[in-house]
Protein backbone atom coordinates (compact mmCIF):
# COMPACT_ATOMS: atom_id res chain seq x y z
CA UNK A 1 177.23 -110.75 -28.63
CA UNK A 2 177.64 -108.80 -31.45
CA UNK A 3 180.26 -107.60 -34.37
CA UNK A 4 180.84 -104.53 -36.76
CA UNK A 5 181.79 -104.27 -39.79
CA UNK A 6 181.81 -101.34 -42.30
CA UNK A 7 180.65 -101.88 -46.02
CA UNK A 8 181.23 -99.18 -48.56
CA UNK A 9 179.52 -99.36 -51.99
CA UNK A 10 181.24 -99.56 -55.00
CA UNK A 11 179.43 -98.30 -58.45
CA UNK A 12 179.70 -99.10 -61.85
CA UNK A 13 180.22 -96.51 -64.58
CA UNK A 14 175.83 -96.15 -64.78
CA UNK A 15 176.37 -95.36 -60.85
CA UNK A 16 174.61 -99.12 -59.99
CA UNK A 17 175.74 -100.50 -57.49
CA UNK A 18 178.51 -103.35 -58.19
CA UNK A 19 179.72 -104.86 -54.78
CA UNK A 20 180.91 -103.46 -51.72
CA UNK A 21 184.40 -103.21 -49.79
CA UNK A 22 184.00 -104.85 -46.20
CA UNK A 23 186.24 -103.07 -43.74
CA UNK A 24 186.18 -104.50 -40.19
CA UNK A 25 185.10 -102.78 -36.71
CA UNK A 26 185.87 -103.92 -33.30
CA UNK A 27 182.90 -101.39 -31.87
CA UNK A 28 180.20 -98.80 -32.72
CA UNK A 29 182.43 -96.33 -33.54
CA UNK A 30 182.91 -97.13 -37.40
CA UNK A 31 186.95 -96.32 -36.96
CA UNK A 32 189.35 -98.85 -37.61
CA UNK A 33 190.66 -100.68 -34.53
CA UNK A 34 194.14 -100.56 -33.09
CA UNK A 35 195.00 -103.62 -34.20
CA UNK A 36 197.37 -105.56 -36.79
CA UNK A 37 196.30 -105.62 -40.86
CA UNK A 38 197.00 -109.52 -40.32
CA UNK A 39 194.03 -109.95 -36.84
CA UNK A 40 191.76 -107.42 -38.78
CA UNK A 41 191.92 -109.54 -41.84
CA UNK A 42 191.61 -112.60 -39.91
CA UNK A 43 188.63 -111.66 -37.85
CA UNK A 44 186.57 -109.90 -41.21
CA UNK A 45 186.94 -113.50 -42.13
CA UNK A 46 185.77 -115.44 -39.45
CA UNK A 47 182.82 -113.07 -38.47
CA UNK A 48 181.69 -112.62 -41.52
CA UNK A 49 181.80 -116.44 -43.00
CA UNK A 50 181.44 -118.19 -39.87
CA UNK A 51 178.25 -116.36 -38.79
CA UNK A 52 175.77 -116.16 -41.29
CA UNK A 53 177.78 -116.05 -44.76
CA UNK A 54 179.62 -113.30 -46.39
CA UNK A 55 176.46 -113.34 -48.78
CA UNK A 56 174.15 -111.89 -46.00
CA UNK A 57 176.20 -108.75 -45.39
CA UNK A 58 176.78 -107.40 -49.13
CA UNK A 59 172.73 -108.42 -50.32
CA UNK A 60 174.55 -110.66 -52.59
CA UNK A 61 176.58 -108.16 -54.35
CA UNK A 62 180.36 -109.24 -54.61
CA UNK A 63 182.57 -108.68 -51.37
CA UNK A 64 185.86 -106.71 -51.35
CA UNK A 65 188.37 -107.82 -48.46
CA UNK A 66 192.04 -106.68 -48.14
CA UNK A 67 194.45 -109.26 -47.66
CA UNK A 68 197.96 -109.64 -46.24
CA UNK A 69 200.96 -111.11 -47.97
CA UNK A 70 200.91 -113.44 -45.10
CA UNK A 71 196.68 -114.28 -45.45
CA UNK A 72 197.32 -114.92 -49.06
CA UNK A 73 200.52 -117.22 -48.40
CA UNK A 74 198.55 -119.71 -45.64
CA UNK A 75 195.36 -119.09 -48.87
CA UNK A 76 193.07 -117.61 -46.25
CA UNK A 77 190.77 -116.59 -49.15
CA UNK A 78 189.91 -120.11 -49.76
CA UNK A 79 187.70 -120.13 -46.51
CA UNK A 80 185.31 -117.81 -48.69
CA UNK A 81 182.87 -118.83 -52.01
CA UNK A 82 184.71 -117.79 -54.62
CA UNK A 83 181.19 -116.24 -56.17
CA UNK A 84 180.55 -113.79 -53.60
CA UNK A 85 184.83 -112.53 -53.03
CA UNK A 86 187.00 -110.12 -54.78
CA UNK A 87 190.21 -110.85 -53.32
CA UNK A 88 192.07 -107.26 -52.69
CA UNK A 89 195.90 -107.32 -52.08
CA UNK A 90 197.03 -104.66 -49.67
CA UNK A 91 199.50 -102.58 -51.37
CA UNK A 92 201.98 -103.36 -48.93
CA UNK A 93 202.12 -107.32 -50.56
CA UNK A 94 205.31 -107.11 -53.11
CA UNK A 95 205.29 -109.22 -56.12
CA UNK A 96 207.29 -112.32 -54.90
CA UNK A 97 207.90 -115.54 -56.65
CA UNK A 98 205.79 -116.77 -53.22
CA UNK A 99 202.64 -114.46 -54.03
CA UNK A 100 202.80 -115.26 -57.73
CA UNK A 101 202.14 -118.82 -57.09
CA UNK A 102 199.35 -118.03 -53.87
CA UNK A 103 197.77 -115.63 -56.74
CA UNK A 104 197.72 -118.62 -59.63
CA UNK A 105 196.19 -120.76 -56.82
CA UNK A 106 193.55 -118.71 -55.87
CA UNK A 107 192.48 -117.81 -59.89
CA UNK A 108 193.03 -121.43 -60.75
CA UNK A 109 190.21 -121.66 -58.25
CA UNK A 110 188.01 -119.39 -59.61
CA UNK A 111 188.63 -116.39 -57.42
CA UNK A 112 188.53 -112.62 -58.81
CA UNK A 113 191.78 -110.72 -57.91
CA UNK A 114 192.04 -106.60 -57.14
CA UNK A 115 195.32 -104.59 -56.80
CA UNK A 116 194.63 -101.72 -54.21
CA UNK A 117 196.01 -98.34 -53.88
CA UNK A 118 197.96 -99.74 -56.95
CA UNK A 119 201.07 -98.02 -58.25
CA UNK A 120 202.78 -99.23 -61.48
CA UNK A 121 206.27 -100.40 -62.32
CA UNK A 122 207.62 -102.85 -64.33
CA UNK A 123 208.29 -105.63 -61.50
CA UNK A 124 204.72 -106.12 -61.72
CA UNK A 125 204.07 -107.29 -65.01
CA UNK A 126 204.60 -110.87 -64.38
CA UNK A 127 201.62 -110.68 -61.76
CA UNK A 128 199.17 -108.36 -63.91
CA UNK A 129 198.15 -111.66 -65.78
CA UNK A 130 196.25 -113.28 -63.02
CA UNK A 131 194.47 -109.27 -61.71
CA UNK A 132 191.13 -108.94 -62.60
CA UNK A 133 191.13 -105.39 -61.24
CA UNK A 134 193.15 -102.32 -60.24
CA UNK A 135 192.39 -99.86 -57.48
CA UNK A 136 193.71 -96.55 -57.82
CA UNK A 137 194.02 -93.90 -54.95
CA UNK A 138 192.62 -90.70 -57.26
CA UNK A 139 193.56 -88.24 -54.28
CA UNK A 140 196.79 -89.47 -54.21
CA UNK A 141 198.54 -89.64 -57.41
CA UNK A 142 198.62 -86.40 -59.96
CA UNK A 143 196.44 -86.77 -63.08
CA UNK A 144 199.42 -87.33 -65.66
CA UNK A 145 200.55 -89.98 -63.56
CA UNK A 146 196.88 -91.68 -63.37
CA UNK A 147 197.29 -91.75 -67.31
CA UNK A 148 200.58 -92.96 -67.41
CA UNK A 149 199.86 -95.50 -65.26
CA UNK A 150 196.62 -96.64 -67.32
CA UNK A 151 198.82 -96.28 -70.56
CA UNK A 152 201.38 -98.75 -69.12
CA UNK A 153 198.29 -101.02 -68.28
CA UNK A 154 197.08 -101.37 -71.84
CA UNK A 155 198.42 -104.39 -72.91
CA UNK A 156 196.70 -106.37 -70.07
CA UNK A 157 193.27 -107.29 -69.29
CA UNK A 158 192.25 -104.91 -66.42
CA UNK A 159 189.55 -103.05 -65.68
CA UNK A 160 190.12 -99.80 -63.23
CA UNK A 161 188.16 -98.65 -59.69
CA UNK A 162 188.90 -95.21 -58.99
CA UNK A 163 188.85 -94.89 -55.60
CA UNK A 164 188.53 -91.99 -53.03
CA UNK A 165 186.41 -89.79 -55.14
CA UNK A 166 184.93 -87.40 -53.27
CA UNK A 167 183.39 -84.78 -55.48
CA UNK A 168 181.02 -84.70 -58.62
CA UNK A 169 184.57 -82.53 -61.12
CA UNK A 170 186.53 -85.99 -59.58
CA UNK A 171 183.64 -88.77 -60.71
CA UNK A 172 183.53 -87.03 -63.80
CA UNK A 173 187.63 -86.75 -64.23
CA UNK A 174 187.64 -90.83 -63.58
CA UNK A 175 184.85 -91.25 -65.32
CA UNK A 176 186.69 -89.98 -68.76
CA UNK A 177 189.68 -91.24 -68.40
CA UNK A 178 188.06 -94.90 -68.97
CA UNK A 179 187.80 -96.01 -65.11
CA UNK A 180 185.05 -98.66 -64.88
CA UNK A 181 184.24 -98.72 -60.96
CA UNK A 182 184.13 -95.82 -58.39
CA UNK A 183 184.33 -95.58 -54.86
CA UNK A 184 184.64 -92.78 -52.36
CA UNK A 185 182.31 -90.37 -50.37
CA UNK A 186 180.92 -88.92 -52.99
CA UNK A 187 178.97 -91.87 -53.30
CA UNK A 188 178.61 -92.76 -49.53
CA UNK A 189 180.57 -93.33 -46.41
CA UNK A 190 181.04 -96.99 -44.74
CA UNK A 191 178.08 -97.98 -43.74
CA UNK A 192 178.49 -99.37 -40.35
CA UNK A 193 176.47 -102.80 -39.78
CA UNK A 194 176.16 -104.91 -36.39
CA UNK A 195 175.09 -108.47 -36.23
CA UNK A 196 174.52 -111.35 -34.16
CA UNK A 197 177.50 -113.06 -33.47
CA UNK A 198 178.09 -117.17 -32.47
CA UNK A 199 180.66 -117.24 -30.37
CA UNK A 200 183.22 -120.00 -29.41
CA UNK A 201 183.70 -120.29 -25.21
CA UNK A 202 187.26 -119.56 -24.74
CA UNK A 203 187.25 -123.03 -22.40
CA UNK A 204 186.47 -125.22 -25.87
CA UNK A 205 188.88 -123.36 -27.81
CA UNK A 206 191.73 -123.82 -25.35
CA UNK A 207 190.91 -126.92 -25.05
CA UNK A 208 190.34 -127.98 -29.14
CA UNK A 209 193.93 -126.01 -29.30
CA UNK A 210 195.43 -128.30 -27.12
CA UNK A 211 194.13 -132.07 -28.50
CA UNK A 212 194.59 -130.56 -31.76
CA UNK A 213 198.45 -130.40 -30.99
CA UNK A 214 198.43 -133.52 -28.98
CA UNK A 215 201.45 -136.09 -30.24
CA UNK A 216 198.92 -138.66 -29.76
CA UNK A 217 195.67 -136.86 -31.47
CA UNK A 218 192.72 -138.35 -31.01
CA UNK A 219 189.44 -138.32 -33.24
CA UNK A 220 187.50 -139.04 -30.76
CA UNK A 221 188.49 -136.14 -27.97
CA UNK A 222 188.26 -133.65 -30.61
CA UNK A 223 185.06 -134.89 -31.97
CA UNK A 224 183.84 -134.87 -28.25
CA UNK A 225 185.50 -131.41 -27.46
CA UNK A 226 184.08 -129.63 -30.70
CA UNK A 227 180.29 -131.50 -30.12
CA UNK A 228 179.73 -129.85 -26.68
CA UNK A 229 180.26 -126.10 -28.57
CA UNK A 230 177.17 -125.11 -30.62
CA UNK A 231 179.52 -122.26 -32.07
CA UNK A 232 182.51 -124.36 -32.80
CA UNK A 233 180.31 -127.28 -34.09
CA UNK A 234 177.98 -124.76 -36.63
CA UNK A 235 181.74 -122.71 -37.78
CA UNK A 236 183.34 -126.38 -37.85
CA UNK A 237 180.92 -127.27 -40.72
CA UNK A 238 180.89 -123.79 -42.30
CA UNK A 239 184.56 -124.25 -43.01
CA UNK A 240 184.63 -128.30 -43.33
CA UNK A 241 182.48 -127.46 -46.69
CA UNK A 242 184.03 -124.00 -47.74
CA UNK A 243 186.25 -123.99 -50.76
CA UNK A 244 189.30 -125.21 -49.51
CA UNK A 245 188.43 -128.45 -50.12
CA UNK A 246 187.26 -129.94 -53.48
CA UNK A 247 184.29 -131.92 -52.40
CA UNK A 248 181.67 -133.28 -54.51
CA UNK A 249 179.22 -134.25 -51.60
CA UNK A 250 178.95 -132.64 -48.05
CA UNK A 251 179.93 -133.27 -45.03
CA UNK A 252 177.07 -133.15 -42.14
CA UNK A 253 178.52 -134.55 -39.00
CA UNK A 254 181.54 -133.54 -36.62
CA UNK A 255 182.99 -137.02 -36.73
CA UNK A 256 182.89 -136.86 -40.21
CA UNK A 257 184.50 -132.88 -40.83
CA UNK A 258 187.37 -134.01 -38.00
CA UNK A 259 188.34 -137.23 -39.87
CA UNK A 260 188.32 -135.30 -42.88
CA UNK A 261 189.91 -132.52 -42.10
CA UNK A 262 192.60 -134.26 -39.96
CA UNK A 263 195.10 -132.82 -37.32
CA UNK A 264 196.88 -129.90 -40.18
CA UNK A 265 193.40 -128.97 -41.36
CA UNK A 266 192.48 -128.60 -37.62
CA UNK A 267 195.01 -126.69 -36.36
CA UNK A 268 194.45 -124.02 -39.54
CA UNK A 269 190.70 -123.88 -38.28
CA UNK A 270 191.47 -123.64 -34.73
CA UNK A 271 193.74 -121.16 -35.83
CA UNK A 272 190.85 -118.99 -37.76
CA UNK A 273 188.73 -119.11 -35.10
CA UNK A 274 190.61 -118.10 -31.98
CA UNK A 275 192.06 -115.34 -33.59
CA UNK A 276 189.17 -113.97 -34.73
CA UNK A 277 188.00 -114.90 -30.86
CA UNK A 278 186.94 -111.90 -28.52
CA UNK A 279 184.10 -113.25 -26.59
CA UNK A 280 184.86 -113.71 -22.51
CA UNK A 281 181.40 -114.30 -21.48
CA UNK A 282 180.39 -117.76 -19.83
CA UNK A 283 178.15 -120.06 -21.93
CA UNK A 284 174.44 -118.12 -22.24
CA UNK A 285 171.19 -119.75 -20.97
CA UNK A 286 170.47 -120.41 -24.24
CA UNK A 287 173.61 -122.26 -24.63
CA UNK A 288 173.04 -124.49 -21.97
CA UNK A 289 169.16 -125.05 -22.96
CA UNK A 290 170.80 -125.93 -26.46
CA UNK A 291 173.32 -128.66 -24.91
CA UNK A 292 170.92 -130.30 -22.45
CA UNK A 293 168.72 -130.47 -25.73
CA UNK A 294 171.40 -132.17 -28.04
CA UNK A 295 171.82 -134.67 -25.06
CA UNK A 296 168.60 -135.33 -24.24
CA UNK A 297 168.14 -136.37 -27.84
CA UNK A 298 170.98 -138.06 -28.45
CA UNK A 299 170.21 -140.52 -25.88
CA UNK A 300 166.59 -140.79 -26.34
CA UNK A 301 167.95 -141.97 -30.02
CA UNK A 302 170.14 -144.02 -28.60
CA UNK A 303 167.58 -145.72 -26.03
CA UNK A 304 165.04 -146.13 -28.76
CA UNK A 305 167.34 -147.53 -30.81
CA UNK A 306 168.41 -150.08 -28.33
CA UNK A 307 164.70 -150.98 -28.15
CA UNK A 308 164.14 -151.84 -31.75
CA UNK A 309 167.03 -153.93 -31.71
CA UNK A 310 165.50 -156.02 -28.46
CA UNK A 311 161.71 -155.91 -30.45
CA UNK A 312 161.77 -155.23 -34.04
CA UNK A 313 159.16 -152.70 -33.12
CA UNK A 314 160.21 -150.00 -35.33
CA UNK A 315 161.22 -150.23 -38.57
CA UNK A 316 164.25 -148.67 -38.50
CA UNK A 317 166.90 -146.70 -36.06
CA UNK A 318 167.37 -143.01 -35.30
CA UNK A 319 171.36 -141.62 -35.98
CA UNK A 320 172.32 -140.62 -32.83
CA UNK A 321 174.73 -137.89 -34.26
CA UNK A 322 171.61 -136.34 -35.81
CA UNK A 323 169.80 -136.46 -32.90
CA UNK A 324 172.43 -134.56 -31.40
CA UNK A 325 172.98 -131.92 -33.82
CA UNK A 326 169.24 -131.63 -33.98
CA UNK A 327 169.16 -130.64 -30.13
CA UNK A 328 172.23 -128.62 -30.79
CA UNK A 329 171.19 -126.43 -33.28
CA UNK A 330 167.19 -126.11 -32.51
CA UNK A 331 168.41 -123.07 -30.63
CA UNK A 332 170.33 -121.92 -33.50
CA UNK A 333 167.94 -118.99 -34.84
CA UNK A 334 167.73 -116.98 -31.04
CA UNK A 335 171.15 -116.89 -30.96
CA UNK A 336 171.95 -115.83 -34.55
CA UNK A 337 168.73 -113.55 -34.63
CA UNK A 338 168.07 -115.28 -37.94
CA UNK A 339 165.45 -118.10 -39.39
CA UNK A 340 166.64 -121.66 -38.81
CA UNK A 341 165.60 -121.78 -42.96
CA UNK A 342 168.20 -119.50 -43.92
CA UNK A 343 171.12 -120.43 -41.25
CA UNK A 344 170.95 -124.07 -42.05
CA UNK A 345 171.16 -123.70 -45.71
CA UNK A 346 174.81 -121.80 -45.12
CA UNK A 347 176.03 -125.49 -43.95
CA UNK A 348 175.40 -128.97 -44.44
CA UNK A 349 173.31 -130.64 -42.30
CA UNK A 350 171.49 -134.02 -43.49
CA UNK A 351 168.34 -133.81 -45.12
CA UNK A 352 166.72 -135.68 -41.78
CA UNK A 353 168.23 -132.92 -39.64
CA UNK A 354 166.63 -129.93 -41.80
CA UNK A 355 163.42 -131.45 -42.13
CA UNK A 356 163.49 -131.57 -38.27
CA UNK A 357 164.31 -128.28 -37.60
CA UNK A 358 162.77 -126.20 -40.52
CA UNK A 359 159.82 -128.48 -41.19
CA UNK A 360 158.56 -129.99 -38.12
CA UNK A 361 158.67 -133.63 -39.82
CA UNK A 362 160.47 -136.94 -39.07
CA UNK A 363 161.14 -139.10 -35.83
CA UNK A 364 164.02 -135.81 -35.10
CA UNK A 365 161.44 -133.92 -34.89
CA UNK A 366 159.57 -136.22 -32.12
CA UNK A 367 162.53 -136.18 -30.26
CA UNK A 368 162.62 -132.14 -29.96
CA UNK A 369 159.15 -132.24 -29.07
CA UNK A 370 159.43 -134.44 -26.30
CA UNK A 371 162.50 -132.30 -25.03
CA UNK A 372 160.34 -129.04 -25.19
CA UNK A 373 157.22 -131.22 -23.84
CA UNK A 374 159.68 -131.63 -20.69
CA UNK A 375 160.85 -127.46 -20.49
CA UNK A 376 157.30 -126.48 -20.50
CA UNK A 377 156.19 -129.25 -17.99
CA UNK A 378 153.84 -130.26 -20.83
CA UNK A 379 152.96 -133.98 -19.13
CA UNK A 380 150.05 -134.43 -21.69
CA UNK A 381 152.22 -134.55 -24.08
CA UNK A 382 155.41 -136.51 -22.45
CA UNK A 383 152.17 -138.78 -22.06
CA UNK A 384 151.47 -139.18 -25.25
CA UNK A 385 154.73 -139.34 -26.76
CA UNK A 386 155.98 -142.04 -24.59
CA UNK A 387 153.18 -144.51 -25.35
CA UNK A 388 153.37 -143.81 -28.69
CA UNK A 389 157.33 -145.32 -28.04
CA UNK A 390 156.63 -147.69 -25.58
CA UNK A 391 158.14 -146.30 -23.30
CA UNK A 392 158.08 -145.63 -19.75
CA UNK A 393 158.04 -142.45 -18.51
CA UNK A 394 160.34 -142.73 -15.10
CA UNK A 395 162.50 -144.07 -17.62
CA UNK A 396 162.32 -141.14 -19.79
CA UNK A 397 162.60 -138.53 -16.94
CA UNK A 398 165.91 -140.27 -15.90
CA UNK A 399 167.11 -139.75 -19.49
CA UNK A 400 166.31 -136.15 -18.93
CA UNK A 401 167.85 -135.28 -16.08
CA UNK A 402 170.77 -137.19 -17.11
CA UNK A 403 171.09 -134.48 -20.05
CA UNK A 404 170.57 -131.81 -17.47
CA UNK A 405 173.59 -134.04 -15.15
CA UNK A 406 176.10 -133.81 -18.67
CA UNK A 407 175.02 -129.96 -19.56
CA UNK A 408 175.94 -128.65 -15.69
CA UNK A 409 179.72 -131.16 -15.62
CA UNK A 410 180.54 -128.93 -18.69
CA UNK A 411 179.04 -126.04 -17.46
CA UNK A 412 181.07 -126.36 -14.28
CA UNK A 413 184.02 -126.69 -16.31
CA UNK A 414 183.45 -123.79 -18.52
């Protein structure tokens, strides 16, 4: 499945590029959808963060996103890098006491701030402090009132985007009266992009929704719920090590992001997510390869593992939950149409885990050879593999098709 999004450039005053605005697209039409400011900011979020980085859409330029009094009230921002975001307020957010404090938050945290479609009176002042920029509409407001507005500016440090300018007389107009960025059609229309998108199976997000509001919420159903979704699990991690949280190490398993995060946390997630959510399509082949791979491995690890501890053969054990995420995610780079290189460097995943997947290298990576050994009917090499273990191989065929047993129960119930 796919989403849209329209980028527009924005130019600095030697007409190089600066950063783009990202305006979301619920089709191939490159018109804005019929929808609330609140969903559209909500889903420009999730897409674009959860599935891939916001990074990937704007070449690494910064990214202009509108927000609604209520996005910058719950900090919605916060699920973004503060190094690739230019946080725009809508004009229809008034200066509360409320915003004030959400703004202060959000440049305490290193975020950049814009004004858009900005017009100026004094009940502003006591926010101007924390802006880093001001949009102005140039096809809306009359010259004299640009300046006085700019005049009234002056004692604050702002720098000006002139926006909507749509001939070379109105570039040239900004230009002099001291304007620093332009945007408008002069310059280009929104570009419309479509990429790959991971998507969440409605089944797992009713589901999360529901243990994640449980009186009696458990780590472990959540942890369970969230592990059998390779979409929930990969935007689970995304967000468990976005900027909301201070964190000086990362966090590279489920069990680990759910105790972390805890039920509140959860439910804001959740929340991201489903309304963001517009995919009604039962889980993909791919999917279901993906899940009978994270099985398989996870207990092949486990199996091994309860080997060494009978033997002492092997010097030391395999982490089940990596063997898991391993399977989970080897399938990560058909569905994203991406390198596995670049999409697990977007979250954290343990070193064992990347080496695995991008690198071919460690006993994880054994264990996703031995699962693809069994798709391709490759017995040479299930041959091979399990004498190199010790292992026999009925044994290891009825730890397959146990994997394919556990991938069709949830399949049934999807």
């Amino acid at each position: 499945m796919f989403f849209y999004l329209a980028r527009q450039p924005i130019f600095n005053r030697q007409q190089q590029l600066f950063a783009y605005e990202l305006l979301f697209r619920d089709g191939p039409n490159n018109a804005f959808p019929d929808i609330s400011p609140e969903e559209a900011t909500a889903r420009l979020v999730e897409t674009s963060e959860f599935n891939g980085g916001i990074e990937s859409l704007t070449d690494g330029h910064p990214a202009f996103i509108n927000f609604t009094e209520s996005a910058l009230l719950n900090q919605l921002p916060l699920v973004l890098p503060n190094q690739h975001l230019v946080v725009e307020i809508l004009e229809t957010v008034k200066p509360s006491n409320e915003i004030i404090e959400a703004v202060k938050r959000l440049r305490k945290k290193g975020y950049r701030l814009a004004l858009d479609d900005f017009e100026y009176n004094d009940s502003w002042n006591a926010l101007l402090p924390y802006i880093d920029l001001v949009k102005i509409d140039f096809r809306a407001l009359p010259i004299a009132k640009i300046q006085q507005h700019l005049k009234q500016m002056s004692a604050f440090s702002l720098k000006f985007l002139a926006e909507k300018i749509e001939t070379q007389a109105e570039f040239k107009q900004a230009y002099e009266l001291g304007f620093s960025y332009f945007q408008g059609y002069f310059f280009a229309r929104p570009e419309l992009m479509q990429k790959r998108q991971l998507s969440a199976s409605q089944m797992a997000l009713l589901d999360l929704l529901k243990a994640i509001n449980d009186d009696n919420f458990s780590i472990d159903e959540v942890s369970n719920i969230v592990q059998h979704d390779a979409a929930l699990t990969y935007k689970l991690l995304r967000f468990v090590n976005s900027a909301v949280f201070k964190r000086n190490t990362s966090i590279d398993s489920i069990r680990k992001a759910v105790v972390f995060l805890g039920q509140q946390e959860l439910q804001k997630f959740v929340a991201i997510v489903a309304t963001a959510q517009i995919n009604d399509d039962k889980p993909s082949a791919l999917m279901h390869s993906a899940i009978v791979r994270a099985r398989f491995c996870e207990i092949l690890a486990q199996t091994l593992n309860q080997q060494q501890a009978a033997t002492q053969q092997r010097a030391a054990t395999i982490d089940a939950a990596s063997a898991f995420l391993c399977g989970l995610f080897s399938l990560l780079d058909a569905m994203m149409d991406d390198s596995l290189e670049n999409l697990l460097t977007r979250i954290a995943v343990n070193a064992d885990v990347y080496r695995a997947l991008v690198n071919q290298q460690g006993e994880l990576a054994n264990l996703l050879t031995l699962v693809q050994a069994y798709e391709q009917a490759d017995w040479s090499a299930i041959h091979q593999q399990a004498a190199a273990w010790q292992l026999d191989e009925a044994e290891l065929s009825a730890l397959y098709h146990r994997a394919l047993h556990w991938s069709a129960q949830l399949k049934s119930v999807d």
